[in-house]
Protein backbone atom coordinates (compact mmCIF):
# COMPACT_ATOMS: atom_id res chain seq x y z
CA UNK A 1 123.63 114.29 42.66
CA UNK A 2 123.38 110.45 42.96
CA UNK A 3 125.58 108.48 45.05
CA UNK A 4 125.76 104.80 43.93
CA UNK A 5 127.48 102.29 46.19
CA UNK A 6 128.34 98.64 45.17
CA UNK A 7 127.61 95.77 46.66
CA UNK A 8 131.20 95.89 48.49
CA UNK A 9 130.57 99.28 50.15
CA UNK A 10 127.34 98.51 51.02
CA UNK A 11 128.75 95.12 52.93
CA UNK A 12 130.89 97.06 54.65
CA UNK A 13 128.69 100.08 55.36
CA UNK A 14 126.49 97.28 56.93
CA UNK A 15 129.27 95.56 58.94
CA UNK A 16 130.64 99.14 60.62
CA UNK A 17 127.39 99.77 61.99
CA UNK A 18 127.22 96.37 63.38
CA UNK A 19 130.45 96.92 65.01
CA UNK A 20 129.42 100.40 66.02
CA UNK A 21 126.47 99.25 67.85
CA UNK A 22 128.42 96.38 69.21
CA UNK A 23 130.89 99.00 70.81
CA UNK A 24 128.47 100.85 71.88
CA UNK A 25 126.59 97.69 73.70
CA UNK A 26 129.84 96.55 75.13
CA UNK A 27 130.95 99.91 76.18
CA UNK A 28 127.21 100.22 78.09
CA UNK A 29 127.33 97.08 79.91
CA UNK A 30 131.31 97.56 81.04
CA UNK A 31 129.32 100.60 82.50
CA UNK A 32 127.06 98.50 83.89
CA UNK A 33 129.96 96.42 85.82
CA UNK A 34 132.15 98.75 86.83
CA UNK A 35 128.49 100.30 88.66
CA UNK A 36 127.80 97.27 90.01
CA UNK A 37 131.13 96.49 91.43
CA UNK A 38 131.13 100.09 92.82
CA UNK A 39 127.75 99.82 94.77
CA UNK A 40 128.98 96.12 96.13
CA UNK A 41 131.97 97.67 97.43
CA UNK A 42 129.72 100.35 99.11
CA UNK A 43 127.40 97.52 100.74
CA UNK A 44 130.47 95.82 101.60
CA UNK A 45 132.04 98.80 103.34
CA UNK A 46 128.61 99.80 104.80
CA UNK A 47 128.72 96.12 106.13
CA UNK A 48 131.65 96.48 108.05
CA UNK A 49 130.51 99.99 109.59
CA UNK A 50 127.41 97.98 111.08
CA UNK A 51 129.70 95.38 112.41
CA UNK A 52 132.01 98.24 113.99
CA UNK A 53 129.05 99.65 115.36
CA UNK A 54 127.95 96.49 117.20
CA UNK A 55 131.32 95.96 118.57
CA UNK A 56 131.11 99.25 119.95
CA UNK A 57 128.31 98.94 121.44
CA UNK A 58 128.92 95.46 122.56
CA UNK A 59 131.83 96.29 124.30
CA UNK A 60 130.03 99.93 126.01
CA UNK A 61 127.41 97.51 126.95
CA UNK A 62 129.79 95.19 129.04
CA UNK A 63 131.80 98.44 130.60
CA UNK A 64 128.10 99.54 131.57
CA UNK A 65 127.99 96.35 133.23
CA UNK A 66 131.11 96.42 134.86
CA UNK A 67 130.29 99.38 136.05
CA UNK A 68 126.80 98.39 137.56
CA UNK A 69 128.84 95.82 139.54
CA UNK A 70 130.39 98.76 141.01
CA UNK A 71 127.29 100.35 142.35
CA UNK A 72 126.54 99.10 145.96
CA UNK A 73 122.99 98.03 146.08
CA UNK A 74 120.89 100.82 147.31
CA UNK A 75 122.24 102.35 143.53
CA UNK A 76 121.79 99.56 141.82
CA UNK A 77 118.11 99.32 143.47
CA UNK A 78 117.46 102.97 142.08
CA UNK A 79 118.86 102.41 138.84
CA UNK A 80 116.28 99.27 138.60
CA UNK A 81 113.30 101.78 139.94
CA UNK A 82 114.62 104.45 137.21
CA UNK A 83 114.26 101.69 134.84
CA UNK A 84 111.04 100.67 135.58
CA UNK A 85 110.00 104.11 135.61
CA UNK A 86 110.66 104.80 132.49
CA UNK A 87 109.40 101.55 130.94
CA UNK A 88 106.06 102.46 132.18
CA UNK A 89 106.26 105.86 131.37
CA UNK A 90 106.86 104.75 127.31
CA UNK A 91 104.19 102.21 127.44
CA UNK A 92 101.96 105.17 128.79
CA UNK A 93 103.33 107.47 125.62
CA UNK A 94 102.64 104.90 123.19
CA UNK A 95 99.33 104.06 124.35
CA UNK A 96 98.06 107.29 124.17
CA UNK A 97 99.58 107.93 120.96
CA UNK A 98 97.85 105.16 119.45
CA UNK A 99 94.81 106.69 121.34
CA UNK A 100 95.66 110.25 119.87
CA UNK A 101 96.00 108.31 116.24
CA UNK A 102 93.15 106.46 116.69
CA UNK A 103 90.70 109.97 117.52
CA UNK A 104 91.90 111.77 114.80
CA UNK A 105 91.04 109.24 112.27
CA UNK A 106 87.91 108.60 114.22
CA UNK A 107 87.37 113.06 113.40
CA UNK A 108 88.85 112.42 110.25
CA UNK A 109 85.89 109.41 109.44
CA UNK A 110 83.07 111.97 110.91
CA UNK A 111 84.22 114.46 108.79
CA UNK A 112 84.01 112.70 105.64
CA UNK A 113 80.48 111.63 106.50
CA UNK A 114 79.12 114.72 107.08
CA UNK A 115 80.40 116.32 104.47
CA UNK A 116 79.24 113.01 102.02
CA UNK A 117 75.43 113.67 104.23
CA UNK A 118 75.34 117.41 102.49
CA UNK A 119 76.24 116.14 99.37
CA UNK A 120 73.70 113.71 99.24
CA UNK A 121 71.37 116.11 100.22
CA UNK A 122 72.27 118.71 97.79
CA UNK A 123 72.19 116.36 94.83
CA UNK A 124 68.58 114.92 95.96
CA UNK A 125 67.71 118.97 96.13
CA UNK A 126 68.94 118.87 92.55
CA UNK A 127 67.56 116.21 91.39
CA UNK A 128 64.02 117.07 92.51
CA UNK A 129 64.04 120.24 91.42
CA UNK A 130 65.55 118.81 87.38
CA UNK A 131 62.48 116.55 88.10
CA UNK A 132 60.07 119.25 89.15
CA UNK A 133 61.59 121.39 85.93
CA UNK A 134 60.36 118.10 83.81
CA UNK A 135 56.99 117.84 85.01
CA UNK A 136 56.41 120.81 84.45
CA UNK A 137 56.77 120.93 80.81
C-alpha cells in the first residue's frame, strides 16, 4: 500500500511541522519567563527579609545600648571585662584550631610518606628479583 502525496500536501505537511515546532519553542521559552520572573520575585522577597532582619537587629542593637546607659559603672566595667574575656578566649579557640588543623595534616603528610617509603621499597624488591629472574636465564 503506497501513499502518494502531491506537491500541495507535502507543502503543507512541511509548514505544520514548522508551526508545531514553533509552538513548541514558544511554549518552552514562555516557560522559561514565567521561571524567571518566579525566582526574581523570590530574590526580591528574600531581599526584603534581609532588610527586615537588619532593622531588627538595628533597632535590638540601640535598645542594648540604651540599656547599657542604664547600668551604673561598676556593671558596665564588668560587662567590658566579660567582653574582653571572651574575645580572648575565641582568639585562643581559633588559634588552636588552626593548630589542631595544621597537626593533622602535618599526620596526614607523614602518613602518606611512609606508606609511599614501603611502596618504593616493595617495587625495588620486585624489580630486583624480575631482574634476578632475567639473569638467570
Amino acid at each position: 500500500m503506497n501513499i502518494i502525496f502531491t506537491n500541495d500536501q507535502i507543502f503543507l505537511l512541511i509548514l505544520a511541522i514548522i508551526f508545531l515546532i514553533a509552538i513548541i519553542v514558544i511554549v518552552i521559552e514562555w516557560r522559561k519567563t514565567i521561571v524567571s520572573k518566579n525566582d526574581i520575585i523570590l530574590l526580591e522577597k528574600q531581599a526584603e527579609l534581609k532588610k527586615i532582619e537588619l532593622v531588627e537587629k538595628d533597632i535590638a542593637n540601640k535598645q542594648r545600648k540604651e540599656n547599657l546607659a542604664e547600668l551604673s559603672e561598676k556593671d558596665q566595667e564588668k560587662l567590658k571585662e566579660i567582653r574582653l574575656n571572651t574575645s580572648e578566649i575565641t582568639a585562643k579557640v581559633g588559634l588552636l584550631s588552626t593548630q589542631l588543623n595544621e597537626r593533622v595534616e602535618q599526620l596526614e603528610a607523614k602518613n602518606e610518606l611512609v606508606k609511599l617509603q614501603k611502596l618504593t621499597s616493595e617495587l625495588d624488591k620486585k624489580e630486583k628479583e624480575l631482574n634476578d629472574l632475567l639473569n638467570k636465564q
